[in-house]
C-alpha atoms as a PDB file:
ATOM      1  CA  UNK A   1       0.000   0.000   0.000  1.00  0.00           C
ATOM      2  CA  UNK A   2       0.854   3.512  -0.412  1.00  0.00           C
ATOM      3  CA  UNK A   3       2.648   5.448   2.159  1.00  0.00           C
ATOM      4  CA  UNK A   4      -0.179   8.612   1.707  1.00  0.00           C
ATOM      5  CA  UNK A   5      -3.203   6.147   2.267  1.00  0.00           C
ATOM      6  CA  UNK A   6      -4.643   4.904   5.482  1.00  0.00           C
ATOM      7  CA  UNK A   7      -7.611   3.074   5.262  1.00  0.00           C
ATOM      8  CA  UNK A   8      -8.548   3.610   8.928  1.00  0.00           C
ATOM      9  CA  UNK A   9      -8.562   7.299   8.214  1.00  0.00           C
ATOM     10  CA  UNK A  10     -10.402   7.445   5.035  1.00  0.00           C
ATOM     11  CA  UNK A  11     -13.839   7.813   3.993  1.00  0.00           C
ATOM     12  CA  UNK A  12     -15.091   4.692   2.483  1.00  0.00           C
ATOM     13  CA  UNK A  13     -17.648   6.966  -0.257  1.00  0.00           C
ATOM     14  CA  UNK A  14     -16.897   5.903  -3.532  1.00  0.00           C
ATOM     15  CA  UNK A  15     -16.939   9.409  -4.729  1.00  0.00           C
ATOM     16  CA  UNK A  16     -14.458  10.657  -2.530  1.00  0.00           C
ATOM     17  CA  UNK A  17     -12.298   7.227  -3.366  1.00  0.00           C
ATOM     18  CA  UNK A  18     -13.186   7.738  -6.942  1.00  0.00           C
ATOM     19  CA  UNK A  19     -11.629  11.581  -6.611  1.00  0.00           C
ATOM     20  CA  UNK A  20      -8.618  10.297  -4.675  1.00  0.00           C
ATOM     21  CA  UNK A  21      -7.770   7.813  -7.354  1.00  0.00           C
ATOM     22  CA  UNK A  22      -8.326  10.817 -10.001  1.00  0.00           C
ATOM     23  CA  UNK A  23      -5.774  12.891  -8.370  1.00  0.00           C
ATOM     24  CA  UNK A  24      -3.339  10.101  -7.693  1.00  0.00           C
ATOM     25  CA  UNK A  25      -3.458  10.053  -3.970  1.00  0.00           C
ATOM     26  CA  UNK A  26      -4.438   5.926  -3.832  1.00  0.00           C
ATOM     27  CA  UNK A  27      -3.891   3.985  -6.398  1.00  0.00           C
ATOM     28  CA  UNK A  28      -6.480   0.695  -7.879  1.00  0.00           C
ATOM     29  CA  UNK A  29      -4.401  -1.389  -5.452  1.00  0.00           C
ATOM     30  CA  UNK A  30      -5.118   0.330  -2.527  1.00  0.00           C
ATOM     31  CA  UNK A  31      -8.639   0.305  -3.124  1.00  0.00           C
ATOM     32  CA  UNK A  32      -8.650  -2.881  -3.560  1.00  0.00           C
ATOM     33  CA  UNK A  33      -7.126  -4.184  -0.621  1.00  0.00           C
ATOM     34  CA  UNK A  34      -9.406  -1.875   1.890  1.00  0.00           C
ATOM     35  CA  UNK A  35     -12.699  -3.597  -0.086  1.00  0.00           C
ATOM     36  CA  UNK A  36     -11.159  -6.354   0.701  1.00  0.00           C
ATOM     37  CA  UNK A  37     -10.986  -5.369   4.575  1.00  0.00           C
ATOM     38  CA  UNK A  38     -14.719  -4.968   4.364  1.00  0.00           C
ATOM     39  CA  UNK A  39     -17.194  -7.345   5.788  1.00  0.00           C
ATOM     40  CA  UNK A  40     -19.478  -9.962   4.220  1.00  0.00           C
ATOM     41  CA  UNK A  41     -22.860  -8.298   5.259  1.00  0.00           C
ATOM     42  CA  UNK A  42     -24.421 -10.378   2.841  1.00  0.00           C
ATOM     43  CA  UNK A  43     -26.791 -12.169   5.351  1.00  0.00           C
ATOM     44  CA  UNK A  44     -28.146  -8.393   6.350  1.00  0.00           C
ATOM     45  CA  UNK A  45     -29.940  -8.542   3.149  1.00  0.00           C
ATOM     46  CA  UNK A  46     -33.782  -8.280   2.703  1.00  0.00           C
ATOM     47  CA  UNK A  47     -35.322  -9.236  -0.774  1.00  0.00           C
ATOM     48  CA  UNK A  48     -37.520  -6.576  -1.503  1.00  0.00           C
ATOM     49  CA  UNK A  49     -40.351  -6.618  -4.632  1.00  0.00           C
ATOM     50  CA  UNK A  50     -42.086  -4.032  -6.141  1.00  0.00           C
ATOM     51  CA  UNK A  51     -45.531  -4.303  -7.653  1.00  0.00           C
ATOM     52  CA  UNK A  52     -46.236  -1.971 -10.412  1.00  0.00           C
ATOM     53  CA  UNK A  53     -49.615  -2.073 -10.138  1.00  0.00           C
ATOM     54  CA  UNK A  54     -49.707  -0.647  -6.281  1.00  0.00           C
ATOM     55  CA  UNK A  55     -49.821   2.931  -7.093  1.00  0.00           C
ATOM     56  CA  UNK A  56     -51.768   2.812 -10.412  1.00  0.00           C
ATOM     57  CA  UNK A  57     -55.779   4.511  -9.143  1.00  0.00           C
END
């Protein structure tokens, strides 16, 4: 990892990652290792369906 990064100290927004990696402050690698860091929430999910037909009068 970069010397300028910390991923403890960094917002995890993709549009302020997305800038960083513009300017050149973190590189693809860095980002990939901290979404690697990130937990498998995966079981937090809730299927939702939407019925088109709900709001129609």
């Amino acid at each position: 990892m970069s010397n300028r990064f910390n991923a403890e100290s960094i917002s995890n927004d993709k549009r302020i990652l997305s800038r960083k990696l513009s300017q050149g402050e973190i590189s693809e690698k860095d980002i990939q290792a901290l979404l690697k860091k990130l937990p498998d929430v995966a079981e937090n999910a809730e299927e939702v369906t939407l019925n088109e037909n709900e709001n129609e009068n």
